[in-house]
PDB file of N, CA and C in Angstrom:
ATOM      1  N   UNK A   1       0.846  -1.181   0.000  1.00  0.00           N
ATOM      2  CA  UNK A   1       0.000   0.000   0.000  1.00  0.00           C
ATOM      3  C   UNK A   1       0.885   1.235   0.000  1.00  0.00           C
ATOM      4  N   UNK A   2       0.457   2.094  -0.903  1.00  0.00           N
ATOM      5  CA  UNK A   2       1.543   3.610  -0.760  1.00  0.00           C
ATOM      6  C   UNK A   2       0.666   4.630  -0.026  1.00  0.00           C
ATOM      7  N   UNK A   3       1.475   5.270   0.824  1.00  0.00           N
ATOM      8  CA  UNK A   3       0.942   6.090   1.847  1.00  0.00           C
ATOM      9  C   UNK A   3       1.367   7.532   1.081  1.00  0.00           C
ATOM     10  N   UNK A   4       0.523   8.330   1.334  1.00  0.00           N
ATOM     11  CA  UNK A   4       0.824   9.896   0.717  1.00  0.00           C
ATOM     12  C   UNK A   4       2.026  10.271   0.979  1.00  0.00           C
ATOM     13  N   UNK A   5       2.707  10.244   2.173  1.00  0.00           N
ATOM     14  CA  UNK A   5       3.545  10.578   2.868  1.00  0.00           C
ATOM     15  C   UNK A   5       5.259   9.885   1.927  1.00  0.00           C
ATOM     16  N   UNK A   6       4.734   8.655   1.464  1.00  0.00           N
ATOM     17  CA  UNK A   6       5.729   7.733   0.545  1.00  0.00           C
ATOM     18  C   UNK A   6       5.624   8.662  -1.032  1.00  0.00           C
ATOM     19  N   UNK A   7       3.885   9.045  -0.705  1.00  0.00           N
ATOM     20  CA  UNK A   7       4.218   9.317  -2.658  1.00  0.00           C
ATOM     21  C   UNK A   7       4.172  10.755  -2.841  1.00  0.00           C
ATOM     22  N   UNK A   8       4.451  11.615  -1.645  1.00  0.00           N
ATOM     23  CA  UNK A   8       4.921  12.939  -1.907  1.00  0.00           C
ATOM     24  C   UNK A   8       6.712  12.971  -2.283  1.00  0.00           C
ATOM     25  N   UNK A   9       7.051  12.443  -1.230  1.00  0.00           N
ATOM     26  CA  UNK A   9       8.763  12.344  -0.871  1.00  0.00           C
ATOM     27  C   UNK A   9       9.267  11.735  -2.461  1.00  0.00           C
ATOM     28  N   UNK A  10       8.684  10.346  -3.350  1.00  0.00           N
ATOM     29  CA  UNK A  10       8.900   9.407  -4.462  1.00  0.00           C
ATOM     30  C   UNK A  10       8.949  10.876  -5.345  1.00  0.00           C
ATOM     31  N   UNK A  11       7.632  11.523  -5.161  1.00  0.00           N
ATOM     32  CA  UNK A  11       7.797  12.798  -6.578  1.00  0.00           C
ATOM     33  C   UNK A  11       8.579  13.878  -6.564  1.00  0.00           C
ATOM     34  N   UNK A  12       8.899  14.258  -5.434  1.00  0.00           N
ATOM     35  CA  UNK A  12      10.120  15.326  -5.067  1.00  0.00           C
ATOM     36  C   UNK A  12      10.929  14.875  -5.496  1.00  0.00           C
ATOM     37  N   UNK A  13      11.253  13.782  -5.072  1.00  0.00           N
ATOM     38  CA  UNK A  13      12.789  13.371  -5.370  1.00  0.00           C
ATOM     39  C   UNK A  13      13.281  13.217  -6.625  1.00  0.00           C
ATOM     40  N   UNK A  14      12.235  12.326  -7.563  1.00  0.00           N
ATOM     41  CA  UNK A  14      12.081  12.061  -8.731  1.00  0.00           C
ATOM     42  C   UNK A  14      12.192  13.325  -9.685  1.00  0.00           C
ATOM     43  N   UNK A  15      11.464  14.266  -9.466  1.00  0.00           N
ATOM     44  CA  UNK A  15      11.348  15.590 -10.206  1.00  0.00           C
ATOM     45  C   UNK A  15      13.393  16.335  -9.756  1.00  0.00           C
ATOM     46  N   UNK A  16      13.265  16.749  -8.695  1.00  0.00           N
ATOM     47  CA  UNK A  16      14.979  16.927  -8.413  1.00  0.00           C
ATOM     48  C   UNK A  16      16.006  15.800  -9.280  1.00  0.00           C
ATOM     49  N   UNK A  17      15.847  15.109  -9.033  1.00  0.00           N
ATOM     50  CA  UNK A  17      16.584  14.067 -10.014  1.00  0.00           C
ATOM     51  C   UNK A  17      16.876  14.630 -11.058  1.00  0.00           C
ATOM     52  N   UNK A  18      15.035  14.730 -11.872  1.00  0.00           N
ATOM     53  CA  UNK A  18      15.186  15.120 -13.128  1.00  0.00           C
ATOM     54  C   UNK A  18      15.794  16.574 -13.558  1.00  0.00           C
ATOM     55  N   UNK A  19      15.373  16.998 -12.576  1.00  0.00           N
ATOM     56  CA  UNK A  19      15.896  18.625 -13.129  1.00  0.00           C
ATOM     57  C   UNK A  19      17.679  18.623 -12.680  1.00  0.00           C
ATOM     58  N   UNK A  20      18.265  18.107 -12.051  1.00  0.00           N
ATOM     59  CA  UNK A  20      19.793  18.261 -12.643  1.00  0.00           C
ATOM     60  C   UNK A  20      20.239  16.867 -13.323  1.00  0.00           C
ATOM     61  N   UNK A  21      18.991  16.269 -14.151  1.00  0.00           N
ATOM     62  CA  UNK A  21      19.870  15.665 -15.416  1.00  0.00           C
ATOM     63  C   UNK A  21      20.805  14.311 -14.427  1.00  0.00           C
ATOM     64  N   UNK A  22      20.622  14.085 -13.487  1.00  0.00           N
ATOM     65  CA  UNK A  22      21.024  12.828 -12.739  1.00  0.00           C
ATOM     66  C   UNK A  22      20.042  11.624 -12.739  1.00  0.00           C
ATOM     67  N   UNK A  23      20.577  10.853 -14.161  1.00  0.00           N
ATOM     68  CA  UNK A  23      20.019   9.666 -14.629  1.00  0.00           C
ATOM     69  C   UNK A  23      20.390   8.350 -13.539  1.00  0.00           C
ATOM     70  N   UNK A  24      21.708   8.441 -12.819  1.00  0.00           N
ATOM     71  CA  UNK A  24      21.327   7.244 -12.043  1.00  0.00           C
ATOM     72  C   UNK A  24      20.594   7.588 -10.820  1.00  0.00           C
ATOM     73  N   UNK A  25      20.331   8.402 -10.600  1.00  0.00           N
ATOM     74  CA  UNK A  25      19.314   8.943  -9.207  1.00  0.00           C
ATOM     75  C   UNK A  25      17.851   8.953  -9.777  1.00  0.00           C
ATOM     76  N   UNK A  26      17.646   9.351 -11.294  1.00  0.00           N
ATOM     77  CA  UNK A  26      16.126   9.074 -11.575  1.00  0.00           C
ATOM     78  C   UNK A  26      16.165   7.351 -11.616  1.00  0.00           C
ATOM     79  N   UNK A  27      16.827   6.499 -11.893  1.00  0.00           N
ATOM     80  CA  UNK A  27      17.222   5.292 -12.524  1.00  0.00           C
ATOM     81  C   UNK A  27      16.936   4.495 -11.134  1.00  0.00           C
ATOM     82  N   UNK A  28      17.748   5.296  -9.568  1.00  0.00           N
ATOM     83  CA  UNK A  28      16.958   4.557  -8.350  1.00  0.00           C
ATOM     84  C   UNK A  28      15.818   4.014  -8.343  1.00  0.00           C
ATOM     85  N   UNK A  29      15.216   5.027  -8.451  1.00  0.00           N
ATOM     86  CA  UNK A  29      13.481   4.813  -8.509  1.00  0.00           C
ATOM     87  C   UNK A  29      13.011   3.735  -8.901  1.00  0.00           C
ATOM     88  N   UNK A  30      13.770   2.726  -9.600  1.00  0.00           N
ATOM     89  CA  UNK A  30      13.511   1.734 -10.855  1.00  0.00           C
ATOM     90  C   UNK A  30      13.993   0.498 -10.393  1.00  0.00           C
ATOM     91  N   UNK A  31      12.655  -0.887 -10.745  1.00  0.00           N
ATOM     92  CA  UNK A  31      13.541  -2.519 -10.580  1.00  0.00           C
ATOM     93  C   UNK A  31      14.232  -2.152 -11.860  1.00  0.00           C
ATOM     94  N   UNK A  32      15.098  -3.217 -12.302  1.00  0.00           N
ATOM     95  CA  UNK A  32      16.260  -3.494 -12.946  1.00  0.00           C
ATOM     96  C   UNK A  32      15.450  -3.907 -14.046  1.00  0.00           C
ATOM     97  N   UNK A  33      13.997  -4.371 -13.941  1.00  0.00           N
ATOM     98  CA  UNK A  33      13.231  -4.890 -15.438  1.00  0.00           C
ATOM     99  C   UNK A  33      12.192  -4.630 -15.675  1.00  0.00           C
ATOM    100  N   UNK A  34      12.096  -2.710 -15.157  1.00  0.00           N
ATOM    101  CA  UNK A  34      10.768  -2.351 -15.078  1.00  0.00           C
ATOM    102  C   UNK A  34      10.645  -2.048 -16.689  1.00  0.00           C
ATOM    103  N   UNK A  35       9.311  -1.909 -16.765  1.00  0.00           N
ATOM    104  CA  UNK A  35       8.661  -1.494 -18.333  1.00  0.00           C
ATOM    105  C   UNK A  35       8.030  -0.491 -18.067  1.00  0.00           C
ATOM    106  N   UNK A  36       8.042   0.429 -19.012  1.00  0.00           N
ATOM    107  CA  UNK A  36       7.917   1.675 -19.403  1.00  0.00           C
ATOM    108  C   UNK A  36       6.976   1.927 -20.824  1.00  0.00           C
ATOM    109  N   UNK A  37       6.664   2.589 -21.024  1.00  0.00           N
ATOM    110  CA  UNK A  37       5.315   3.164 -21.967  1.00  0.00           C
ATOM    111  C   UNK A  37       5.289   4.634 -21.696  1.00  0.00           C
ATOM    112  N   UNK A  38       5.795   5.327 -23.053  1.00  0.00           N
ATOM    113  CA  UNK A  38       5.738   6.868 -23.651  1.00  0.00           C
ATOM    114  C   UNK A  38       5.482   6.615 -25.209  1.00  0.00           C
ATOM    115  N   UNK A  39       4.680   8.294 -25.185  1.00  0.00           N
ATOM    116  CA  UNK A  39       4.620   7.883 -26.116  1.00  0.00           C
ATOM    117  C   UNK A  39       6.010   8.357 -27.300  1.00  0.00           C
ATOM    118  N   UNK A  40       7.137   9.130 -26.777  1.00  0.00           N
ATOM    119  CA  UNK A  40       8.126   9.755 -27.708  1.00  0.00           C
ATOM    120  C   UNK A  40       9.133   8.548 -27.736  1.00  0.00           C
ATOM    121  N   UNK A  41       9.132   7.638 -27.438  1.00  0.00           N
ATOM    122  CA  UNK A  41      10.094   6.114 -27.500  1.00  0.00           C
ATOM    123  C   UNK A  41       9.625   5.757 -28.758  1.00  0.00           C
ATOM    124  N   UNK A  42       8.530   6.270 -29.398  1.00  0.00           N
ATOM    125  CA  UNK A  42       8.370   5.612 -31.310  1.00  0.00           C
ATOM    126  C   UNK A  42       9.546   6.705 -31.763  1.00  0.00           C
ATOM    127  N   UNK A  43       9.344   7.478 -31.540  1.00  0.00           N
ATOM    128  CA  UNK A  43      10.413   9.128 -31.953  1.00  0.00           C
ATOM    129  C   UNK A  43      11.426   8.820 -31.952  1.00  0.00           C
ATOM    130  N   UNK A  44      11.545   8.945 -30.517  1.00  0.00           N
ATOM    131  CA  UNK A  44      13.563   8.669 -29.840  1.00  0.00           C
ATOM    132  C   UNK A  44      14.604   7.687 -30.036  1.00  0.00           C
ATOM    133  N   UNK A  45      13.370   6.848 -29.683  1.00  0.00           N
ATOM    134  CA  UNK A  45      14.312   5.379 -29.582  1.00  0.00           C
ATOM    135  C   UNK A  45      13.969   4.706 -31.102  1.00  0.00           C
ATOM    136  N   UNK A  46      12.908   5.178 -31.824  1.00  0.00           N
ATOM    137  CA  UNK A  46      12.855   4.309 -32.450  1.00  0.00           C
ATOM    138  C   UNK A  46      12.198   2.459 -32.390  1.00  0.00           C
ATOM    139  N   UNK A  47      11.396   2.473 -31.561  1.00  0.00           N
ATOM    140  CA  UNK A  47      11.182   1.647 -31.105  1.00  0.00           C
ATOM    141  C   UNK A  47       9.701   1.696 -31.350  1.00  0.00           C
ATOM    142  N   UNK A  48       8.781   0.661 -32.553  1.00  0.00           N
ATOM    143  CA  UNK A  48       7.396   0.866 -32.847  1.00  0.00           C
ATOM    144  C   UNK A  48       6.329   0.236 -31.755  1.00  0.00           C
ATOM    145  N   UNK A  49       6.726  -0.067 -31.057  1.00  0.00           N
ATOM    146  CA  UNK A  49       5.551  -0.662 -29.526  1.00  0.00           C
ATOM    147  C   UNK A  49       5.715   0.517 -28.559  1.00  0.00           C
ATOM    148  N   UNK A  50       6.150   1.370 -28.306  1.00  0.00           N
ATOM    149  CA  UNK A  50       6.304   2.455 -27.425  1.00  0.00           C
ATOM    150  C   UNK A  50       6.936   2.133 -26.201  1.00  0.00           C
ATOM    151  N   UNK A  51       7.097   0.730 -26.195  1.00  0.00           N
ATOM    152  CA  UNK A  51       7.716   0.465 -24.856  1.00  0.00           C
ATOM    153  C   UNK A  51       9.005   0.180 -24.821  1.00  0.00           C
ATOM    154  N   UNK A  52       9.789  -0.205 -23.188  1.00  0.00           N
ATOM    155  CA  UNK A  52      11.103  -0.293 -23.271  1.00  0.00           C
ATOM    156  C   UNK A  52      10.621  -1.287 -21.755  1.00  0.00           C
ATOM    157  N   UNK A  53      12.172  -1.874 -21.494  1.00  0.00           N
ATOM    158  CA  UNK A  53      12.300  -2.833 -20.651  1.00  0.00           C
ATOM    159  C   UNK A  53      13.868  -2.549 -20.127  1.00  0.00           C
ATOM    160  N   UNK A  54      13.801  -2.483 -19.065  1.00  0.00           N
ATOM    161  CA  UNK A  54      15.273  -2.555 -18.542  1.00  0.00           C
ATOM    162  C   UNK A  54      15.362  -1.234 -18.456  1.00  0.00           C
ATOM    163  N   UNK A  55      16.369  -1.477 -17.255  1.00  0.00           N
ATOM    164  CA  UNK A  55      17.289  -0.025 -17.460  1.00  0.00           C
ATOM    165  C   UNK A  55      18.210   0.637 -18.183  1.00  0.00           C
ATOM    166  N   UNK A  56      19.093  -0.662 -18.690  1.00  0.00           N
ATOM    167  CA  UNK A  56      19.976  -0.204 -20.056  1.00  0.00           C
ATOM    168  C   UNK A  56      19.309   0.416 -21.152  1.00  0.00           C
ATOM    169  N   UNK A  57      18.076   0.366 -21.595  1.00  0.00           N
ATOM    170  CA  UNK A  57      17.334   0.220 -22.584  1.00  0.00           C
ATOM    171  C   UNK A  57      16.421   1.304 -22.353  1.00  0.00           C
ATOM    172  N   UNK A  58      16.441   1.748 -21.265  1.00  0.00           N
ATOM    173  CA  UNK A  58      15.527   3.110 -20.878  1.00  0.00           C
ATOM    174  C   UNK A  58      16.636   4.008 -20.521  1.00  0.00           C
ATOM    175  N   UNK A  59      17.966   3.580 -19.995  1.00  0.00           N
ATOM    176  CA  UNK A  59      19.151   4.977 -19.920  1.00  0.00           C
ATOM    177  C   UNK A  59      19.316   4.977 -21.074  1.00  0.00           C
ATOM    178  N   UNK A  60      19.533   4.036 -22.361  1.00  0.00           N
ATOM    179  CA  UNK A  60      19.949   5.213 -23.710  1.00  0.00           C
ATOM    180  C   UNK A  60      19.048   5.880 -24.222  1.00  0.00           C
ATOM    181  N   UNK A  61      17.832   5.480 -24.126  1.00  0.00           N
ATOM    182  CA  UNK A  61      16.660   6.426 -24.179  1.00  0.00           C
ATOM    183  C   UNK A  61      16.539   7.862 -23.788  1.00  0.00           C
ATOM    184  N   UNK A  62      16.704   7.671 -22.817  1.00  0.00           N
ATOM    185  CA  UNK A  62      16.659   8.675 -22.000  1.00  0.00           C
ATOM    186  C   UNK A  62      18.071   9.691 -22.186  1.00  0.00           C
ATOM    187  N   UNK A  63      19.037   9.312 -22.415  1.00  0.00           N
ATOM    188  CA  UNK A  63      20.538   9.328 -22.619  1.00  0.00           C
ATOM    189  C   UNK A  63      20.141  10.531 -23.899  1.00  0.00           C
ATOM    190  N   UNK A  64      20.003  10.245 -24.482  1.00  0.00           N
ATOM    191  CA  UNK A  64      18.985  10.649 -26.341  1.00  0.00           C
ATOM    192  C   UNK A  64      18.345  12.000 -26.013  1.00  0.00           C
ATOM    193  N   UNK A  65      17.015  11.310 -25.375  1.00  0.00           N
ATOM    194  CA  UNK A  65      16.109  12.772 -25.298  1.00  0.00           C
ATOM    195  C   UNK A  65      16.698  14.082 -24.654  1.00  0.00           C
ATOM    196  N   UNK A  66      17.414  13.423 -23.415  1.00  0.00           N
ATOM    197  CA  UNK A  66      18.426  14.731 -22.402  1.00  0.00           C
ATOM    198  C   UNK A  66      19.043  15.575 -23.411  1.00  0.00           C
ATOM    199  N   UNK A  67      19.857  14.677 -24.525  1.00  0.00           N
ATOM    200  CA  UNK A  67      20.589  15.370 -25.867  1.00  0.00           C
ATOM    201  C   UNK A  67      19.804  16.289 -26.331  1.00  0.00           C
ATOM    202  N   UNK A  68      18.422  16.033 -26.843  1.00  0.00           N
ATOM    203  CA  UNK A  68      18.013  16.446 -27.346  1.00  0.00           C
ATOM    204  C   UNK A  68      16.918  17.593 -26.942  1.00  0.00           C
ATOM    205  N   UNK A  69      17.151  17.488 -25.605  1.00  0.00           N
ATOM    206  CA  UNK A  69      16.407  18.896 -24.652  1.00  0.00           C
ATOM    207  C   UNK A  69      17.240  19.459 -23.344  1.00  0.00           C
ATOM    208  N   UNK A  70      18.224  19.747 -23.702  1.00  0.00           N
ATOM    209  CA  UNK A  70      19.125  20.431 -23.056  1.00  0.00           C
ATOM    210  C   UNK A  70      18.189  21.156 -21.717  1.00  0.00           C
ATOM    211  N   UNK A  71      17.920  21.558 -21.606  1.00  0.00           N
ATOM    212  CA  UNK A  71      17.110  22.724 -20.776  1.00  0.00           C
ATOM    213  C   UNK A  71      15.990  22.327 -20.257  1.00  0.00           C
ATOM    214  N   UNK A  72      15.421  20.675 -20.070  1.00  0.00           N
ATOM    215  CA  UNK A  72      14.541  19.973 -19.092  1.00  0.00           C
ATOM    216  C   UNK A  72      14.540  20.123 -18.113  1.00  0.00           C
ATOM    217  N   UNK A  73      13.492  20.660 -17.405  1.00  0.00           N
ATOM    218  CA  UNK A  73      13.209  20.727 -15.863  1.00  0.00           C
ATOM    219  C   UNK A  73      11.750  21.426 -15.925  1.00  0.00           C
ATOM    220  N   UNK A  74      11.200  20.411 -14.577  1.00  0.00           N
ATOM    221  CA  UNK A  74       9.626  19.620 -14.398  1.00  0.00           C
ATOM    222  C   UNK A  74       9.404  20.628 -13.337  1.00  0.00           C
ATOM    223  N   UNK A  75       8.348  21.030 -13.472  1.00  0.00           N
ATOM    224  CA  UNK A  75       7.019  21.429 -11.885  1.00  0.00           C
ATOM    225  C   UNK A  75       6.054  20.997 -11.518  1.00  0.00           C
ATOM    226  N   UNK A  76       6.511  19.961  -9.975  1.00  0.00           N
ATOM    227  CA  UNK A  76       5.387  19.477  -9.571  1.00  0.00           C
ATOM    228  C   UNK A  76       4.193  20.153  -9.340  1.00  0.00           C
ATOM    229  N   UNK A  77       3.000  19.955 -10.096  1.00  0.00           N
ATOM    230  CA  UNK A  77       2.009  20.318  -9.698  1.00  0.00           C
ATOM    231  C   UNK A  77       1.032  19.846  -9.208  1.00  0.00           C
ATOM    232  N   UNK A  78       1.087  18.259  -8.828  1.00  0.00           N
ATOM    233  CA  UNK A  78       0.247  18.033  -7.654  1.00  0.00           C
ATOM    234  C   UNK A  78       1.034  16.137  -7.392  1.00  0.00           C
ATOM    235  N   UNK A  79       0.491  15.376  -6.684  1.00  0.00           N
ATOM    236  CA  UNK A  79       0.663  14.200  -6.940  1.00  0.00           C
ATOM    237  C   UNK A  79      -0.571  13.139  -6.233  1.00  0.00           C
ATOM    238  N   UNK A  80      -0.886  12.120  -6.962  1.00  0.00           N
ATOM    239  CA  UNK A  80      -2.377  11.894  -6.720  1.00  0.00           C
ATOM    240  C   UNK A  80      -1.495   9.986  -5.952  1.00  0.00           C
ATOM    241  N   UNK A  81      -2.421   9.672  -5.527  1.00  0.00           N
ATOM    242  CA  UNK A  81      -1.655   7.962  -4.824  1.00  0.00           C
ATOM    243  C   UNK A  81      -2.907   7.353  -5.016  1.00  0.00           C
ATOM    244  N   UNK A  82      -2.475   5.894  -5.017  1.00  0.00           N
ATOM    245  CA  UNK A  82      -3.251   4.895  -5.519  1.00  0.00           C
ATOM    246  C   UNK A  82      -3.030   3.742  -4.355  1.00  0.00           C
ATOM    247  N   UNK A  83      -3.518   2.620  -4.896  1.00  0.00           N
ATOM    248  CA  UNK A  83      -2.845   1.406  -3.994  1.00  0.00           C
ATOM    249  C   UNK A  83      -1.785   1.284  -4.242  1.00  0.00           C
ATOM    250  N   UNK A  84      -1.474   0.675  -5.241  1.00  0.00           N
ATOM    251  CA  UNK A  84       0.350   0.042  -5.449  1.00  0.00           C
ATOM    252  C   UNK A  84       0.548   1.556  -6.570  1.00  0.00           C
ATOM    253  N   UNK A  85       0.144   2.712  -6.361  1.00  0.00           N
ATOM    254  CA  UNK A  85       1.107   3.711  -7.399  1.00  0.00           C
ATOM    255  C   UNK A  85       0.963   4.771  -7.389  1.00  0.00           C
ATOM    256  N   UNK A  86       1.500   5.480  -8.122  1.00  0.00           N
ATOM    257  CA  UNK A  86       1.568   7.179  -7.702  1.00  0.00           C
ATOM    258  C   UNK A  86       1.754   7.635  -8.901  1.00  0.00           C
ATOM    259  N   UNK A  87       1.170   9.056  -8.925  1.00  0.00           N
ATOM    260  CA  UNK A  87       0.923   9.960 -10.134  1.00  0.00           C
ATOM    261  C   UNK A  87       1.567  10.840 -10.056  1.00  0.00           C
ATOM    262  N   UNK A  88       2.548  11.375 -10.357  1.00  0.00           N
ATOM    263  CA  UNK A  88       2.974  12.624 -10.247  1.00  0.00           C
ATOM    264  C   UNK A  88       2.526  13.361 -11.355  1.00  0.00           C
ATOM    265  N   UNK A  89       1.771  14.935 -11.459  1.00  0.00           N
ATOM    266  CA  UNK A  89       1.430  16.005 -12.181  1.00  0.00           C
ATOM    267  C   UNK A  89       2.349  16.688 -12.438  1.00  0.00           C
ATOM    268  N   UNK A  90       2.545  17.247 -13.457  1.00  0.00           N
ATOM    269  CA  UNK A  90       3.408  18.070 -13.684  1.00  0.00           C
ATOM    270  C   UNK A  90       3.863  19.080 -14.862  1.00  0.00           C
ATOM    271  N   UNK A  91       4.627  20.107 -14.772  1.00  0.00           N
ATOM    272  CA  UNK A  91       4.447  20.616 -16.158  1.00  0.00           C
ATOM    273  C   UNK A  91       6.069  20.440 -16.725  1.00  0.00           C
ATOM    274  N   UNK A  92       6.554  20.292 -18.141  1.00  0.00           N
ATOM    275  CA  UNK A  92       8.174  20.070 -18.576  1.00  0.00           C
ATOM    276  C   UNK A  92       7.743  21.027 -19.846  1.00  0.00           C
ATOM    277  N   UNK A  93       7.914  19.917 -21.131  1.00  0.00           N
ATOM    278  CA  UNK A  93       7.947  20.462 -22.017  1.00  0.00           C
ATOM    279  C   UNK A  93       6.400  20.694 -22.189  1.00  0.00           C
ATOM    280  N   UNK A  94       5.730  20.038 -21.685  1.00  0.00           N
ATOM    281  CA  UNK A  94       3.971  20.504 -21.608  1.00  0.00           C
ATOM    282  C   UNK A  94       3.422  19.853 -20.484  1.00  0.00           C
ATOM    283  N   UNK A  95       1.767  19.720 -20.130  1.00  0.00           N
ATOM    284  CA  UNK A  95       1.649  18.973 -18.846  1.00  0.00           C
ATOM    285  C   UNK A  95       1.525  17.710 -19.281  1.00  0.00           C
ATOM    286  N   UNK A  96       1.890  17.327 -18.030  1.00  0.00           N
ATOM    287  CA  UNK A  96       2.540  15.774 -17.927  1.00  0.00           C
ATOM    288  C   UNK A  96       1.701  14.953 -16.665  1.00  0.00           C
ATOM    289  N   UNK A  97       1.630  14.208 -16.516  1.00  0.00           N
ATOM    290  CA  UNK A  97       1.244  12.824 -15.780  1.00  0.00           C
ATOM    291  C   UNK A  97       1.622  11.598 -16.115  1.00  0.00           C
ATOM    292  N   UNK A  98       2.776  11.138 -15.077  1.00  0.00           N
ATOM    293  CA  UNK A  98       3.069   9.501 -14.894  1.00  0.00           C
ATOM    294  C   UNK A  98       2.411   8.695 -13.713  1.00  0.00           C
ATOM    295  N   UNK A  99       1.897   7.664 -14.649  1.00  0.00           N
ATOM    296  CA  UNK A  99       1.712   6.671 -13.842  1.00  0.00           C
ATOM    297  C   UNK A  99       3.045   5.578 -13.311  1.00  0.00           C
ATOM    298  N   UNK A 100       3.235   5.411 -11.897  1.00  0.00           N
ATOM    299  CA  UNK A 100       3.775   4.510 -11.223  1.00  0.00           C
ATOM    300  C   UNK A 100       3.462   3.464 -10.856  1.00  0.00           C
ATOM    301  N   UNK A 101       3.627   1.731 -11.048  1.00  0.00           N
ATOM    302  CA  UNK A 101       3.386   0.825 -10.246  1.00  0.00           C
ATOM    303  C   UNK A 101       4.508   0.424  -9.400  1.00  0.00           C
ATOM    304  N   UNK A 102       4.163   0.061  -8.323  1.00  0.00           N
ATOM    305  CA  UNK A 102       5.273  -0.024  -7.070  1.00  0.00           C
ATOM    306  C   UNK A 102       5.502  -1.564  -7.340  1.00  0.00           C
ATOM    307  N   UNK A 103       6.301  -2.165  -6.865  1.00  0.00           N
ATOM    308  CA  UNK A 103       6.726  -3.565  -6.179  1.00  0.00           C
ATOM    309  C   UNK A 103       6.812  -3.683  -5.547  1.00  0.00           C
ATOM    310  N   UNK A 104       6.723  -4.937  -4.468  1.00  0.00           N
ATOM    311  CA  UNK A 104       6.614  -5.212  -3.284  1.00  0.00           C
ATOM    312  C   UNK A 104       8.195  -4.649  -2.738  1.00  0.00           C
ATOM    313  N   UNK A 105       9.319  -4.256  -3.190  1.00  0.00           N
ATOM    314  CA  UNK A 105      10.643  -4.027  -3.112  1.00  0.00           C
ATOM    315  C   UNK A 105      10.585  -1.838  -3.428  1.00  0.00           C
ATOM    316  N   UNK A 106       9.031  -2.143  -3.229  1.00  0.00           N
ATOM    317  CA  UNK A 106       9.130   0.043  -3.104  1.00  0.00           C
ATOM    318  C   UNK A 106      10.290   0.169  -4.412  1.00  0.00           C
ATOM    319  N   UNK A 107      10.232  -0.371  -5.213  1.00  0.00           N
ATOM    320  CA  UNK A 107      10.915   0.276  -6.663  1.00  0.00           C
ATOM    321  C   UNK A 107       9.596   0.232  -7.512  1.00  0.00           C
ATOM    322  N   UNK A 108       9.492   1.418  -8.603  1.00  0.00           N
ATOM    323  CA  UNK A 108       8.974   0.860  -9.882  1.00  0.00           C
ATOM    324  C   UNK A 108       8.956  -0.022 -10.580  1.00  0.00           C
ATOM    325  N   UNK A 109       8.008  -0.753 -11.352  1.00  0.00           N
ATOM    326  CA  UNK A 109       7.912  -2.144 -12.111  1.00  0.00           C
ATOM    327  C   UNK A 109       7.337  -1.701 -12.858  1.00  0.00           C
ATOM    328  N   UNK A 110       6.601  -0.151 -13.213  1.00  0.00           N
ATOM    329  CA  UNK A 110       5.810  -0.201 -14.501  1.00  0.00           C
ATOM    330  C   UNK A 110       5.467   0.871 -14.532  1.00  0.00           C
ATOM    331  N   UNK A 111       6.361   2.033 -15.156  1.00  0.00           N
ATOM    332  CA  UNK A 111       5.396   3.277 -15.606  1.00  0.00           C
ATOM    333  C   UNK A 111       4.879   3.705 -16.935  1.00  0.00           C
ATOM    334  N   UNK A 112       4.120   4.802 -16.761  1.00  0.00           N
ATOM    335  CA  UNK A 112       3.357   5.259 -18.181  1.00  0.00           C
ATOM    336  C   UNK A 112       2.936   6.749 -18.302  1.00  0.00           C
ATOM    337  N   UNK A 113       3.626   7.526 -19.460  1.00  0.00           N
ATOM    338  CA  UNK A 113       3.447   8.678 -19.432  1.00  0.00           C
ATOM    339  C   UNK A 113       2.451   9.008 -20.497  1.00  0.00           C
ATOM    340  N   UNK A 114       1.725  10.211 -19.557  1.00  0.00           N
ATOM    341  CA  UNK A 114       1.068  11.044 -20.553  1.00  0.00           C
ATOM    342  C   UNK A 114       0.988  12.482 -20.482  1.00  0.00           C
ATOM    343  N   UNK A 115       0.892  13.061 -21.827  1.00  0.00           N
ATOM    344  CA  UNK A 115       1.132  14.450 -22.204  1.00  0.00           C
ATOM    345  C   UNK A 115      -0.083  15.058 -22.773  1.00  0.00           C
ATOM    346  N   UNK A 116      -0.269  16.246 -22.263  1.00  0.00           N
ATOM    347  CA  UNK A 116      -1.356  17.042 -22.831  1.00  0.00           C
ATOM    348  C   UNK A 116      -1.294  17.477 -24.255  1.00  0.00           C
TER     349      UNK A 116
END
């Protein structure tokens, strides 16, 4: 069960992460074979299912887009909790909402972004 208190602290941190561009500190957050769903991974990665697996496979991803948006950084604007997951709101390059599923090991196993 995620307690507010777990999924305020998960989106702070996560958002700080992101905004100084510290991929193995966003990369914490993460099991080792979580799956992922965006929709700019057809774009970036090149990849026609939108998804990715692993962390190797989501850091060059990610590795890519950083390249390619120099000047990324997120504002939390709210964060919503679930049973096993958490939403963080937010605004980057437009507004944003990820979905989080937790593991019994409090890492991610499954997120999913969406953009306005």
């Amino acid at each position: 069960m995620i307690y507010p208190e777990f999924a305020k602290q998960f989106a702070r941190e996560w958002v700080e992460a992101w905004n100084d561009h510290d991929l193995d500190r966003v990369l914490a957050h993460y099991a080792e074979d979580f799956e992922m769903s965006w929709p700019f991974i057809r774009q970036i990665a090149g990849e026609a299912s939108g998804r990715l697996k692993g962390k190797p496979a989501v850091r060059a991803y990610w590795e890519k887009a950083l390249g390619l948006m120099p000047e990324l950084r997120f504002e939390l604007l709210a964060v919503l909790v679930g049973v096993d997951s958490v939403v963080p709101h937010y605004r980057g390059v437009r507004l944003s909402a990820e979905v989080f599923h937790f593991g019994p090991e409090g890492t991610v196993v499954w997120a999913l972004a969406h953009y306005a």
